[in-house]
N, C-alpha and C. Protein backbone atom coordinates (compact mmCIF):
# COMPACT_ATOMS: atom_id res chain seq x y z
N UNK A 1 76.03 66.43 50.06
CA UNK A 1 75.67 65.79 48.80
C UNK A 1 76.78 65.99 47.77
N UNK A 2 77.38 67.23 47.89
CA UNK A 2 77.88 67.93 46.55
C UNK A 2 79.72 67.04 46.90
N UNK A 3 79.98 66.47 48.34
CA UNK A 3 81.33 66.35 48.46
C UNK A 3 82.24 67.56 48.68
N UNK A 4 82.50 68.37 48.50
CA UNK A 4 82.93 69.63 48.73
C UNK A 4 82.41 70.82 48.81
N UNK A 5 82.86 72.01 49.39
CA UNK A 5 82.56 73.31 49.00
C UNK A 5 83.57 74.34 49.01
N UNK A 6 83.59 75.53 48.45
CA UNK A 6 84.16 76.79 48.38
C UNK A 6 84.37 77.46 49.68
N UNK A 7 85.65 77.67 50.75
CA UNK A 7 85.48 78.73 51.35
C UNK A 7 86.60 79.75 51.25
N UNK A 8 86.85 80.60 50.62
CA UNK A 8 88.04 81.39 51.05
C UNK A 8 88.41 81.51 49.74
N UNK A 9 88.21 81.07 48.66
CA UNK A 9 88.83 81.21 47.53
C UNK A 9 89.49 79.48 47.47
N UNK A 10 89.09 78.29 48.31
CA UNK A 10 89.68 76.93 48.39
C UNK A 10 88.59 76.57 48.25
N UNK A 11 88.30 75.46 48.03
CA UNK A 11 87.99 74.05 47.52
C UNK A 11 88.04 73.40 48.98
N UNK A 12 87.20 72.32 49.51
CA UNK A 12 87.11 71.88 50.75
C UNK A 12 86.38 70.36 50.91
N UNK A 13 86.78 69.54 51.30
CA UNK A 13 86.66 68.56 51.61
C UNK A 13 85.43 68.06 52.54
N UNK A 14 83.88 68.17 52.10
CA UNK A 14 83.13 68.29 53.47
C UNK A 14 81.93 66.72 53.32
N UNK A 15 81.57 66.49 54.22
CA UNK A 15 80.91 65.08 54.74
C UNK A 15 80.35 65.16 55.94
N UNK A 16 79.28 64.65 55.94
CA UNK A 16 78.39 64.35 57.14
C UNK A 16 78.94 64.51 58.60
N UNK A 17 79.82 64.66 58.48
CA UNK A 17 80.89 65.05 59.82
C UNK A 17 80.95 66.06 60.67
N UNK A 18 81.26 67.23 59.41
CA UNK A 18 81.35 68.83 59.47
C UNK A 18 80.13 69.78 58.76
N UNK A 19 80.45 70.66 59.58
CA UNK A 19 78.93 71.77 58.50
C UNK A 19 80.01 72.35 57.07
N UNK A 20 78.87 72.53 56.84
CA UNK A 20 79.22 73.38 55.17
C UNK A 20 79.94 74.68 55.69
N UNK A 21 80.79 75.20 54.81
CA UNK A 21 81.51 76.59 55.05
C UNK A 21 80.83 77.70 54.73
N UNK A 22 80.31 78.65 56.40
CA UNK A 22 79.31 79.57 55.22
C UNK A 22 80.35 80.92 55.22
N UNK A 23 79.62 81.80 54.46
CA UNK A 23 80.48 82.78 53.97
C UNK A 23 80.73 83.85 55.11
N UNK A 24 79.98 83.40 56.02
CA UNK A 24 80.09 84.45 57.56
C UNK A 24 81.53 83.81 57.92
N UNK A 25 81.91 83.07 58.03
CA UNK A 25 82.85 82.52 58.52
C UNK A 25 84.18 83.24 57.51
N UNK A 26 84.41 83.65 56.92
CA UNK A 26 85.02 83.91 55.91
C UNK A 26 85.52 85.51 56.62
N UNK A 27 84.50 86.31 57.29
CA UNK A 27 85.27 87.23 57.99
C UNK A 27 85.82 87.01 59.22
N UNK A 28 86.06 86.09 59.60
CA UNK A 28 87.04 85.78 60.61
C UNK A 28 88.55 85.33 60.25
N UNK A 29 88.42 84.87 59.32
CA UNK A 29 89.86 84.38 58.38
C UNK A 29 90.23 85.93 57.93
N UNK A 30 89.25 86.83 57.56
CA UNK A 30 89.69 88.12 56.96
C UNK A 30 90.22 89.05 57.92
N UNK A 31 89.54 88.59 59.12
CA UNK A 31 89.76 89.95 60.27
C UNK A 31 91.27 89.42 60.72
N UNK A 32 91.33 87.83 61.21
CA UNK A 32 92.58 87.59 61.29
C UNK A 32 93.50 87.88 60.16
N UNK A 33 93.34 87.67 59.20
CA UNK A 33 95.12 88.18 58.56
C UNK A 33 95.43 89.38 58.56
N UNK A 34 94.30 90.61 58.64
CA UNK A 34 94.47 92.02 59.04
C UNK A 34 95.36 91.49 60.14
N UNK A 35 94.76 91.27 60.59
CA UNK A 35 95.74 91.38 62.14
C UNK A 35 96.80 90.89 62.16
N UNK A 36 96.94 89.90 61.85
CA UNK A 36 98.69 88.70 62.00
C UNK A 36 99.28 89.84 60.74
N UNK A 37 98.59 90.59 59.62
CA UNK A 37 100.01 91.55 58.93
C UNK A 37 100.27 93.35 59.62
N UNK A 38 99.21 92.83 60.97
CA UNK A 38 99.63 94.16 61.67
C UNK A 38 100.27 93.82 62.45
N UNK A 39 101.12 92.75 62.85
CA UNK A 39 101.64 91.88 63.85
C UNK A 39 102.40 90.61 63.27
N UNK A 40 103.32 91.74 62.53
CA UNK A 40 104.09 90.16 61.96
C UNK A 40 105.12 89.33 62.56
N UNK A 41 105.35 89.82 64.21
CA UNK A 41 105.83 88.77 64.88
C UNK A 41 105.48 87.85 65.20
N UNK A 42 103.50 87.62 65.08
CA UNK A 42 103.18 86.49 65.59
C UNK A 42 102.99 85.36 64.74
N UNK A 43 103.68 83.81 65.04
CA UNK A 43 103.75 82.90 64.35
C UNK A 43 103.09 81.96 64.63
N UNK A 44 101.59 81.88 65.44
CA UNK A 44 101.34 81.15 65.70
C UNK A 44 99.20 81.35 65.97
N UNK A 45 98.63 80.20 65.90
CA UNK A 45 97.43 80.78 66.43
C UNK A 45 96.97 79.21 66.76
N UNK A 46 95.39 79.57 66.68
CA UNK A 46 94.35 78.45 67.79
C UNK A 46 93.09 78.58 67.32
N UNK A 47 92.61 77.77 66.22
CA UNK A 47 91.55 77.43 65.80
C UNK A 47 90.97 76.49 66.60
N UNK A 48 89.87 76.70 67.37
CA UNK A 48 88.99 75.82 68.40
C UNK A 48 87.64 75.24 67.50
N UNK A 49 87.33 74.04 67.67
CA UNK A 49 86.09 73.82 67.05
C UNK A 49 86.36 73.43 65.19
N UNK A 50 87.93 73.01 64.85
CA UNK A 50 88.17 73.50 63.45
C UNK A 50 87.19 72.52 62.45
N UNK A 51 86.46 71.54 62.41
CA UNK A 51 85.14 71.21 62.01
C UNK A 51 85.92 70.89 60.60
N UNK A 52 85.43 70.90 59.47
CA UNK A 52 86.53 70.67 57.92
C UNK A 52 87.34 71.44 58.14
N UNK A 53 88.20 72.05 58.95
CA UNK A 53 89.58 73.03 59.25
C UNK A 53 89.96 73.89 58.11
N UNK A 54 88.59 74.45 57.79
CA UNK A 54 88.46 75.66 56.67
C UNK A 54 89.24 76.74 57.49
N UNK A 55 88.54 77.20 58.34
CA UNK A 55 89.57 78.42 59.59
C UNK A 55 91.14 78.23 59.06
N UNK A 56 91.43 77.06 59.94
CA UNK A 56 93.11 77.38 60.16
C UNK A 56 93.77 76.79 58.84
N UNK A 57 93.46 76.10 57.59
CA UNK A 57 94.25 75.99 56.37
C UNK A 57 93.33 76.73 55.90
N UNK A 58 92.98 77.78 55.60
CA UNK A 58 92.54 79.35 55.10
C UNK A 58 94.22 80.16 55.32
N UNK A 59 93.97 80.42 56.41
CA UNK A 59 95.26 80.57 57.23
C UNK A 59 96.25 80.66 57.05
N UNK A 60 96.75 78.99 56.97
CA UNK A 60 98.02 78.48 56.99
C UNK A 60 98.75 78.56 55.22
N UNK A 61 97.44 78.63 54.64
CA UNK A 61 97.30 78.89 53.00
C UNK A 61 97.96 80.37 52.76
N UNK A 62 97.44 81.45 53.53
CA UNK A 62 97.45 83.23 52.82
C UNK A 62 98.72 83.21 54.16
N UNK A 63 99.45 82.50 55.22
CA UNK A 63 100.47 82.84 55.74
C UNK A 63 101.34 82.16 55.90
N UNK A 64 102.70 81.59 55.53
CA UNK A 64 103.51 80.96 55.02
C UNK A 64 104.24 80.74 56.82
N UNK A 65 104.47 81.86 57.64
CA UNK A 65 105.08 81.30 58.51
C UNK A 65 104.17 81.00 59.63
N UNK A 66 103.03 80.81 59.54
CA UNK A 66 101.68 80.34 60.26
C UNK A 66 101.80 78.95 61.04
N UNK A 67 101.84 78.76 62.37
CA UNK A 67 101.78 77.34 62.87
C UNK A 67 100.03 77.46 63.41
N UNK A 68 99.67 76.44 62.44
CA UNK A 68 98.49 76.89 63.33
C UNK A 68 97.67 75.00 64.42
N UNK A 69 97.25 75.40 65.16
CA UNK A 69 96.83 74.56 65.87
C UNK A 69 95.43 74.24 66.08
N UNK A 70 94.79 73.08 65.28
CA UNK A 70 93.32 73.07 65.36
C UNK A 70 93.12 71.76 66.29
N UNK A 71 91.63 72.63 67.06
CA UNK A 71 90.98 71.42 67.66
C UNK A 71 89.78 70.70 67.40
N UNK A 72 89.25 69.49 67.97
CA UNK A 72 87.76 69.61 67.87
C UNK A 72 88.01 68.62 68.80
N UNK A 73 86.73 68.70 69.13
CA UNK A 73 85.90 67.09 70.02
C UNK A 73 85.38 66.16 69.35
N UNK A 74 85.31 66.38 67.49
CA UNK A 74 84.63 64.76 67.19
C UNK A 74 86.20 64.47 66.48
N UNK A 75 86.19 63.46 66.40
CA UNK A 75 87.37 62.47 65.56
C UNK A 75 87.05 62.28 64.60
N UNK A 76 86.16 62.27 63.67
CA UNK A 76 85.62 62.42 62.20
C UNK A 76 85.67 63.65 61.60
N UNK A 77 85.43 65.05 62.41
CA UNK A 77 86.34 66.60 61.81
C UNK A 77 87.37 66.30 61.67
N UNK A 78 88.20 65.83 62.95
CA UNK A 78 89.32 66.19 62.78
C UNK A 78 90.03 65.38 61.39
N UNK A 79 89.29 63.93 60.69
CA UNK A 79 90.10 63.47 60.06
C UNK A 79 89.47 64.24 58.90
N UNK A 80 88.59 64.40 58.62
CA UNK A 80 88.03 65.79 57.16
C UNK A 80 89.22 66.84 57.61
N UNK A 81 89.27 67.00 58.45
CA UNK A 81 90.68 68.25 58.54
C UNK A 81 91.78 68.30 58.13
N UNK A 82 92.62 67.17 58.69
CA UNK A 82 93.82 66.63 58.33
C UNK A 82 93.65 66.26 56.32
N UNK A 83 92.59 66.20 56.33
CA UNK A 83 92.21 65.83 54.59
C UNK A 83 92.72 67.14 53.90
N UNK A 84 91.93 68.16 54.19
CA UNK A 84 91.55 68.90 53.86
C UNK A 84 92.99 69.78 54.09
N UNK A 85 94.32 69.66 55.02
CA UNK A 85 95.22 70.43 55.45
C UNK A 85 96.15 69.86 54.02
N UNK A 86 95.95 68.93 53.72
CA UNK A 86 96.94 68.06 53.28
C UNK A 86 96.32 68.05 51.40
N UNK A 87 95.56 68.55 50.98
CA UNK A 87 94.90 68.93 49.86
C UNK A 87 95.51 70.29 49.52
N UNK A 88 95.37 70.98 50.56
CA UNK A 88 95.78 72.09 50.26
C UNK A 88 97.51 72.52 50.52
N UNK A 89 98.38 71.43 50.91
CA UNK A 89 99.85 71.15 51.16
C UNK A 89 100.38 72.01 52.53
N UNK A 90 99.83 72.49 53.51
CA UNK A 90 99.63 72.74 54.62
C UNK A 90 99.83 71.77 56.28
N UNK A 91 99.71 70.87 56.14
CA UNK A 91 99.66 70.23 57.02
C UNK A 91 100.22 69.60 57.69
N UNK A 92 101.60 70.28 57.28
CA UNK A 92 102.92 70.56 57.88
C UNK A 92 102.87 70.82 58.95
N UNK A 93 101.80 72.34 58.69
CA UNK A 93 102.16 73.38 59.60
C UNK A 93 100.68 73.24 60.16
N UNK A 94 100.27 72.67 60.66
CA UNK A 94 98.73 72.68 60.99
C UNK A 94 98.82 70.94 62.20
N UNK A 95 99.00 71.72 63.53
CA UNK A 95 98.28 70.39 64.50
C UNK A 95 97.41 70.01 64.78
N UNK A 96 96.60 68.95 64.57
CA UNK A 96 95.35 68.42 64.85
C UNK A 96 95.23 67.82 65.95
N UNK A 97 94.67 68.35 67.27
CA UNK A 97 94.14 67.75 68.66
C UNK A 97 92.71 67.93 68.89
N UNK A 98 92.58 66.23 69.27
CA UNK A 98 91.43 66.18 69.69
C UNK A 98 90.84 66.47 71.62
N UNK A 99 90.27 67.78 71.47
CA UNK A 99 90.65 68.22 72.86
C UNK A 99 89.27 69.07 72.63
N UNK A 100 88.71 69.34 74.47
CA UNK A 100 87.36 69.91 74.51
C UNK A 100 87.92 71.55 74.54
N UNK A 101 87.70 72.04 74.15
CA UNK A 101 87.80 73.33 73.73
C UNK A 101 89.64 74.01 73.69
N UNK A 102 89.98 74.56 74.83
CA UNK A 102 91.59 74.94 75.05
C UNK A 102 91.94 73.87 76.08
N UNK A 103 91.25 73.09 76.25
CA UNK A 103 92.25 71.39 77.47
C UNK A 103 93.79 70.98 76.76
N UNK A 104 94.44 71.37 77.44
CA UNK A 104 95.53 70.72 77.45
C UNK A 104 96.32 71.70 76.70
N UNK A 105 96.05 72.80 76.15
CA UNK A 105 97.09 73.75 74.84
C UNK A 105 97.46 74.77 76.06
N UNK A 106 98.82 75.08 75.77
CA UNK A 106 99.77 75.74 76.65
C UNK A 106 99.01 77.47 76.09
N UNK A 107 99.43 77.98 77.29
CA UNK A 107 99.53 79.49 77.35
C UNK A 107 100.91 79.93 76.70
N UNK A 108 101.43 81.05 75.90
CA UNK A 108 99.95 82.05 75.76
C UNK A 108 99.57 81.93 74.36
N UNK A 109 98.44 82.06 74.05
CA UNK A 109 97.71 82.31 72.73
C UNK A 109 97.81 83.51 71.94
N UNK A 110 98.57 83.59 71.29
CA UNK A 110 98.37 85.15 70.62
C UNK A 110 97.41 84.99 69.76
N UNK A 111 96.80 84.43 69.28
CA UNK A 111 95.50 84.46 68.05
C UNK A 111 94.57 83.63 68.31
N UNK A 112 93.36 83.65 68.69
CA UNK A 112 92.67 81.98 69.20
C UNK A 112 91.09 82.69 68.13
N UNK A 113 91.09 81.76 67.32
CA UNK A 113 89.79 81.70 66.83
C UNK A 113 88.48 80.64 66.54
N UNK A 114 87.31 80.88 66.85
CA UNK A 114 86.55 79.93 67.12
C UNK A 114 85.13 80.28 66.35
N UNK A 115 84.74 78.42 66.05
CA UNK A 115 83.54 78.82 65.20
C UNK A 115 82.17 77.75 65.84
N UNK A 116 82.36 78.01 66.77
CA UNK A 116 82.00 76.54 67.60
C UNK A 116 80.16 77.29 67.63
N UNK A 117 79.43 76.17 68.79
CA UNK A 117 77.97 75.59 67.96
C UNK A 117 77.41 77.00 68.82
N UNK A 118 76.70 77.82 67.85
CA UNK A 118 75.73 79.10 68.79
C UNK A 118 74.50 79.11 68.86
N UNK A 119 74.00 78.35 68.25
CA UNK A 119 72.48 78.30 67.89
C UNK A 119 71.63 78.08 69.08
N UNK A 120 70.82 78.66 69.40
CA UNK A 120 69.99 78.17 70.50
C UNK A 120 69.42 77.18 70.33
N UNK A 121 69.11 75.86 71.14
CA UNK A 121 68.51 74.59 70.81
C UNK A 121 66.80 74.87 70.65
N UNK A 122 66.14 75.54 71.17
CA UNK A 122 64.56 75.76 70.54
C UNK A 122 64.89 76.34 69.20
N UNK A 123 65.48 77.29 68.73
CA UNK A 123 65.86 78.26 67.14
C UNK A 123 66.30 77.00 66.25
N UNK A 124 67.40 75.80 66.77
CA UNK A 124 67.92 74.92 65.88
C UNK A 124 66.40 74.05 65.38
N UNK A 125 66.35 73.50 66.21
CA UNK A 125 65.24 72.79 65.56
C UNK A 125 64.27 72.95 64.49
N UNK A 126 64.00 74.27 64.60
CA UNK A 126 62.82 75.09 63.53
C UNK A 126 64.04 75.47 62.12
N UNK A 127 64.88 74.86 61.93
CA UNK A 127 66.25 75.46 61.08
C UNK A 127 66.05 74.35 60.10
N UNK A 128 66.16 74.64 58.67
CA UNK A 128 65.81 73.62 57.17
C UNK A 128 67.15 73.12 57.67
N UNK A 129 68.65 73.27 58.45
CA UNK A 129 69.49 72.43 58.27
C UNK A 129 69.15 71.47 59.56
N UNK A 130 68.52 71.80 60.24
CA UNK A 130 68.61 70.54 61.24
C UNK A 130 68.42 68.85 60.73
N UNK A 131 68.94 67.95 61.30
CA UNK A 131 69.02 67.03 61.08
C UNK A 131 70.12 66.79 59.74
N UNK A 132 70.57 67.55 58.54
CA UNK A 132 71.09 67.64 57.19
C UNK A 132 72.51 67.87 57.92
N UNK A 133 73.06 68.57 58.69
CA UNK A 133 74.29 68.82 59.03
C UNK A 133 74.49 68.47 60.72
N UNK A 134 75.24 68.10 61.42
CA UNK A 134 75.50 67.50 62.87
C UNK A 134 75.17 68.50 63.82
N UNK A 135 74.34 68.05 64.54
CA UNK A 135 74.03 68.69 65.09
C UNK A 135 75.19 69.51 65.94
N UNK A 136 75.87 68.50 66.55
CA UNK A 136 76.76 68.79 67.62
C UNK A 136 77.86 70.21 67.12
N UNK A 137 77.77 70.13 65.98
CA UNK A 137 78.47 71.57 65.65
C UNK A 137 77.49 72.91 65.31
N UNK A 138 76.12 72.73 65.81
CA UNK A 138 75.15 73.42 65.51
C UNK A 138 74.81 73.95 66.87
N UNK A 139 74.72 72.65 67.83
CA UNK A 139 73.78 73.64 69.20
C UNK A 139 74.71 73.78 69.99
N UNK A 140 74.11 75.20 70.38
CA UNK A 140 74.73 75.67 71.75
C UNK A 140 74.15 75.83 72.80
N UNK A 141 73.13 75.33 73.21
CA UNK A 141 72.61 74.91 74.27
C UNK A 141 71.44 76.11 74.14
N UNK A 142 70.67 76.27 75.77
CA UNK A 142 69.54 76.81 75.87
C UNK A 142 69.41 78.31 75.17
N UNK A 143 70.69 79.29 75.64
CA UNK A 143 71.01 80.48 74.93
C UNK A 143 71.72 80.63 73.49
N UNK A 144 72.24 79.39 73.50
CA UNK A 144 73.19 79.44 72.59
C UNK A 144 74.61 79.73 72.94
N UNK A 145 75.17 79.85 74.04
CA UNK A 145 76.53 80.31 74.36
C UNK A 145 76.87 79.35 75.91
N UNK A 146 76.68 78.20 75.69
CA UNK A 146 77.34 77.09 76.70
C UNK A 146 78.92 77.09 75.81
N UNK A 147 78.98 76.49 74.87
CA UNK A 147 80.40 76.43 74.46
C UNK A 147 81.14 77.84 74.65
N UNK A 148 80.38 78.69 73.77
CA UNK A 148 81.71 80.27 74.06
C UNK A 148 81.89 80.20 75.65
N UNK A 149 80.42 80.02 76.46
CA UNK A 149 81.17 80.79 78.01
C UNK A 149 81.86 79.93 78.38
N UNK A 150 82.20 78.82 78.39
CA UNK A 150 82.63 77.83 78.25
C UNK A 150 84.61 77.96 77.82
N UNK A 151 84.43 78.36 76.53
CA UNK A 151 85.61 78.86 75.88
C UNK A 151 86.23 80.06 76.37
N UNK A 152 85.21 81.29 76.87
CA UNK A 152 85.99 82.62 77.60
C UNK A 152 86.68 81.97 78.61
N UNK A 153 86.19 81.43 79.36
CA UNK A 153 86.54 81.41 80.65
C UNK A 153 87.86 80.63 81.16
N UNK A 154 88.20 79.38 79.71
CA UNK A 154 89.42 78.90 79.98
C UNK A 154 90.51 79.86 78.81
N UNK A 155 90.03 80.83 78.12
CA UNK A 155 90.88 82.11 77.20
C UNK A 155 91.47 82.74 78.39
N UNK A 156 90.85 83.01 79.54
CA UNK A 156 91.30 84.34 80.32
C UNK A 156 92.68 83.80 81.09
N UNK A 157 93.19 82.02 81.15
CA UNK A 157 94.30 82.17 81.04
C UNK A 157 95.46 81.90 80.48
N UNK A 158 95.05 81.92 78.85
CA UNK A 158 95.69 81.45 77.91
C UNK A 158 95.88 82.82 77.22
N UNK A 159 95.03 83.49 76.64
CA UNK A 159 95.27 84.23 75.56
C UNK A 159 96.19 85.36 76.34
N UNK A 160 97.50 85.37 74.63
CA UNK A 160 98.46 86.12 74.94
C UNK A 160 97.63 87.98 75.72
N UNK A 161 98.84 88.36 76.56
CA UNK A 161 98.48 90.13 76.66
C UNK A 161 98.71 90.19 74.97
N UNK A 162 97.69 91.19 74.75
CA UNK A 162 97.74 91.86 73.63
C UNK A 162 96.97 90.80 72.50
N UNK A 163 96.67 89.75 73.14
CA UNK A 163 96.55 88.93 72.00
C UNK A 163 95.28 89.32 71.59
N UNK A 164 94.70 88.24 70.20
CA UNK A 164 93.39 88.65 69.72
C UNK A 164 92.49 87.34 69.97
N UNK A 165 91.26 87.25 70.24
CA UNK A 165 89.99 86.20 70.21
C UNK A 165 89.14 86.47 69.03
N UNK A 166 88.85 86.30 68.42
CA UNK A 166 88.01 85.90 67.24
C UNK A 166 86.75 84.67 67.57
N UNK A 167 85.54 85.10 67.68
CA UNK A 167 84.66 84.10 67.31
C UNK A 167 83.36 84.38 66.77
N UNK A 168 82.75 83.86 66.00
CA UNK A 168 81.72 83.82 65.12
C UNK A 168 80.10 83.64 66.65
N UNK A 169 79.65 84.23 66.18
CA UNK A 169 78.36 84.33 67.43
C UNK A 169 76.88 84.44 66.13
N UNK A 170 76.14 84.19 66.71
CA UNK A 170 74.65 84.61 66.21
C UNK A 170 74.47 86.15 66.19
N UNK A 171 73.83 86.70 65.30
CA UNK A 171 73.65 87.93 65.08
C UNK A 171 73.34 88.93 66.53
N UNK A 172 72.14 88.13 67.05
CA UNK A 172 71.76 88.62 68.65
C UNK A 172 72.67 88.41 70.06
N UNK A 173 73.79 88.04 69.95
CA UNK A 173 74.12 87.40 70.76
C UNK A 173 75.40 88.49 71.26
N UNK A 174 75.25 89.62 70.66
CA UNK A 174 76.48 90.76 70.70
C UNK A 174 76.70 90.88 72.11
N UNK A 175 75.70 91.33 72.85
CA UNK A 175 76.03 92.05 74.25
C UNK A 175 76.08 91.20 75.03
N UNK A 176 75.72 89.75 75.09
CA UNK A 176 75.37 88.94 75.51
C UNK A 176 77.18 88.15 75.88
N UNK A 177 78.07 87.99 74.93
CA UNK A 177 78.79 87.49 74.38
C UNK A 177 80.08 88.59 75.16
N UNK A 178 79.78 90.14 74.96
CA UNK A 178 80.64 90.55 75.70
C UNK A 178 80.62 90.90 77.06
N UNK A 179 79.44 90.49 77.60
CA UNK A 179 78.90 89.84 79.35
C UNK A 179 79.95 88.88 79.56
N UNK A 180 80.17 87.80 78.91
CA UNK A 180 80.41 87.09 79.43
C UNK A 180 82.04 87.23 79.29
N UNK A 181 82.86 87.98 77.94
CA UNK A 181 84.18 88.25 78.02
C UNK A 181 84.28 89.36 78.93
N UNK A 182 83.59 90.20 79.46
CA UNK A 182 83.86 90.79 81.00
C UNK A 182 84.36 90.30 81.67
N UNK A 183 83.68 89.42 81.79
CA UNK A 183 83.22 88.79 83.61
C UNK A 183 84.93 87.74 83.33
């Protein structure tokens, strides 16, 4: 309704396309720059799922030599993204591919972060945002973790040694989530 929202200390470009930026999301942008200034060789990362590409121009905003690489599967994020990279004078340094999760992005990943759909589809439904925001960036199938296991499983041969994964999960979904980065 409102046309934009706040995430990160930015201003954001958002529409029926993408979900709203919530403030959970906001410690993943935080945990990553801890990290990329404990690791200031790495110049590069992998926003999966980048939806209004709040994640990676957060990012590309607080790190100057940042290449960052966002994906999604709808073509209407990605163009709120490219909006939204280019608002904030970023989008230089920010690639936009439309690709199902890591398809087609070269190994290795030193930073891959993801905010993709966790919600269990019986839990979504009973949710005041259902139907108000897309679904498709909301469900994650029966458990909620078709996309992450989905996403581990093509990480294990991308992400750099040493590298970091970052992703946003449902509160319950802890042990569940590192089952499946085991395996």
């Amino acid at each position: 309704i409102l046309g934009h929202w706040e995430f990160y200390g930015l201003d954001f470009i958002v529409t029926p396309a993408v979900l709203i930026p919530r403030p959970e999301t906001e410690l993943l942008v935080e945990t990553a720059l801890t990290w990329l200034k404990a690791h200031p060789q790495v110049h590069s990362a992998v926003d999966v799922g980048t939806g209004s590409g709040c994640i990676a121009v957060a990012l590309a905003v607080h790190v100057p030599l940042l290449h960052v690489t966002a994906t999604d599967c709808s073509t209407a994020a990605l163009s709120v993204a490219r909006r939204n990279a280019q608002a904030h004078q970023v989008g230089e340094r920010i690639t936009f591919l439309q690709a199902d999760l890591l398809e087609c992005l070269p190994a290795p990943i030193p930073l891959l972060l993801a905010n993709l759909p966790y919600i269990p589809t019986a839990t979504l439904h009973a949710l005041p945002v259902y139907g108000a925001e897309p679904t498709l960036a909301l469900d994650g199938g029966v458990e909620g973790l078709d996309l992450i296991a989905s996403l581990l499983e093509q990480a294990r041969n991308r992400l750099a040694e040493g590298g970091l994964a970052l992703l946003e999960i449902e509160a319950g979904q802890g042990k569940a989530v590192q089952g499946l980065a085991r395996q």
